[in-house]
Protein backbone atom coordinates (compact mmCIF):
# COMPACT_ATOMS: atom_id res chain seq x y z
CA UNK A 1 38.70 -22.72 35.36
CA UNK A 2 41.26 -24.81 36.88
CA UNK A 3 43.25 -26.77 34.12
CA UNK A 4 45.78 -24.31 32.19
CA UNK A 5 48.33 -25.07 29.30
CA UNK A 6 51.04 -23.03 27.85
CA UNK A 7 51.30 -22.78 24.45
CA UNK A 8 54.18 -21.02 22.79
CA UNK A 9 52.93 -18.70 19.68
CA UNK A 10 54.84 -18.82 15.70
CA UNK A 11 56.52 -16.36 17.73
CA UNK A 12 58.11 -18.17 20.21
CA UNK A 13 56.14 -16.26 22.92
CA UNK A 14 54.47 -18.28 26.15
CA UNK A 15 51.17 -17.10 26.50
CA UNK A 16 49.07 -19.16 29.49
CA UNK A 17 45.68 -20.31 28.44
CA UNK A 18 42.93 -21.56 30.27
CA UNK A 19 41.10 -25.22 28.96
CA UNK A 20 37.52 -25.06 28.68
CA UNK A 21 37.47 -28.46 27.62
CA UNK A 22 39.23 -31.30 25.44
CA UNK A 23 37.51 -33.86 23.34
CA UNK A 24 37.96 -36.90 21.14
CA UNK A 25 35.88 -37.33 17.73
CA UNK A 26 34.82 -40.59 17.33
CA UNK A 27 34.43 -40.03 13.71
CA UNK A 28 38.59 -39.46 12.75
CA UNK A 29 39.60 -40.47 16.11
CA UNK A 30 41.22 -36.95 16.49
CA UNK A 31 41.63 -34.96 19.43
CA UNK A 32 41.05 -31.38 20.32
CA UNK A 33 41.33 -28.77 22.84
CA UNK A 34 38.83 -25.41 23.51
CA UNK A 35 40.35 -22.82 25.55
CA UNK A 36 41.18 -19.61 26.06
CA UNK A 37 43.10 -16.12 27.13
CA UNK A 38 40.26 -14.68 28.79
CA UNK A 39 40.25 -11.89 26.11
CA UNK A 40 36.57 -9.92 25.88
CA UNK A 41 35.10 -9.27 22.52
CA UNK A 42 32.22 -7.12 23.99
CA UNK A 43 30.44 -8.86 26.30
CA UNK A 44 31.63 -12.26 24.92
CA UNK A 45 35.25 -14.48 26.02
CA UNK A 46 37.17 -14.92 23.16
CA UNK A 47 37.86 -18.91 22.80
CA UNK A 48 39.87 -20.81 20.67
CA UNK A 49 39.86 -24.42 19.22
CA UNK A 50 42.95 -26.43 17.95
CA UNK A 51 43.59 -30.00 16.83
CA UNK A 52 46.13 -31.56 19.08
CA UNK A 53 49.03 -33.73 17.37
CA UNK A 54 51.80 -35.03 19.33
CA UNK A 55 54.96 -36.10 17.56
CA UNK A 56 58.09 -36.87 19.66
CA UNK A 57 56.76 -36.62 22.09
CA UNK A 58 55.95 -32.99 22.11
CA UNK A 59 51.99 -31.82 21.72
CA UNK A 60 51.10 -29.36 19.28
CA UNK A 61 48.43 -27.22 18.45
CA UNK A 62 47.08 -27.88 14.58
CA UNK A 63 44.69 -24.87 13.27
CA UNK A 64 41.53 -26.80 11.37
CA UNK A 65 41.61 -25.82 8.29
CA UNK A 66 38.71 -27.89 6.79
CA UNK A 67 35.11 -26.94 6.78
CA UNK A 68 33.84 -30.52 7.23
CA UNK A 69 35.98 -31.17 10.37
CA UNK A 70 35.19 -28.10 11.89
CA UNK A 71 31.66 -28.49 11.46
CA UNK A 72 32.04 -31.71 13.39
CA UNK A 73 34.41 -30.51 16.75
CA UNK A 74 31.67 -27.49 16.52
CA UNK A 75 28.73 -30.03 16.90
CA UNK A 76 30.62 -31.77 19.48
CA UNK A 77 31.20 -28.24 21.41
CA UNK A 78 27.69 -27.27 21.48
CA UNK A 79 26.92 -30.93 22.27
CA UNK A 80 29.30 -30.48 25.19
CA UNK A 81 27.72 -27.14 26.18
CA UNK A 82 23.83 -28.52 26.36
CA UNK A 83 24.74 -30.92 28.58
């Protein structure tokens, strides 16, 4: 992987991730970002997937909290993943 981003925890700590991949959803024109630490959870890497706002200027990391929408970016992962 060759794209990283920093992302600063609710702790204020940097942490350097790596991008798997970012995506728009057609359906609420939102954006979103898969990546991850490179953290093993047996034989599996550990990734993550956030919403990503930017206000000011600044881009931020939104958890998804709804079931819908995350059924949708999920889709669109595994869509991503087949081809």
């Amino acid at each position: 992987m060759d794209r990283k981003v920093l992302i600063t925890n609710s702790l204020g700590q940097q942490m350097q991730a790596d991008v798997v991949t970012a995506f728009t959803l057609k359906e609420n024109n939102n954006s979103y970002i898969v990546y991850t630490f490179n953290e093993k959870d047996g034989n599996n890497v550990k990734i993550y997937t956030s919403r990503i706002r930017i206000e000011n200027g600044e881009i931020y990391f939104d958890a998804i909290t709804d079931q819908e929408e995350w059924n949708k970016v999920r889709n669109a992962i595994i869509e991503q993943a087949r081809d």
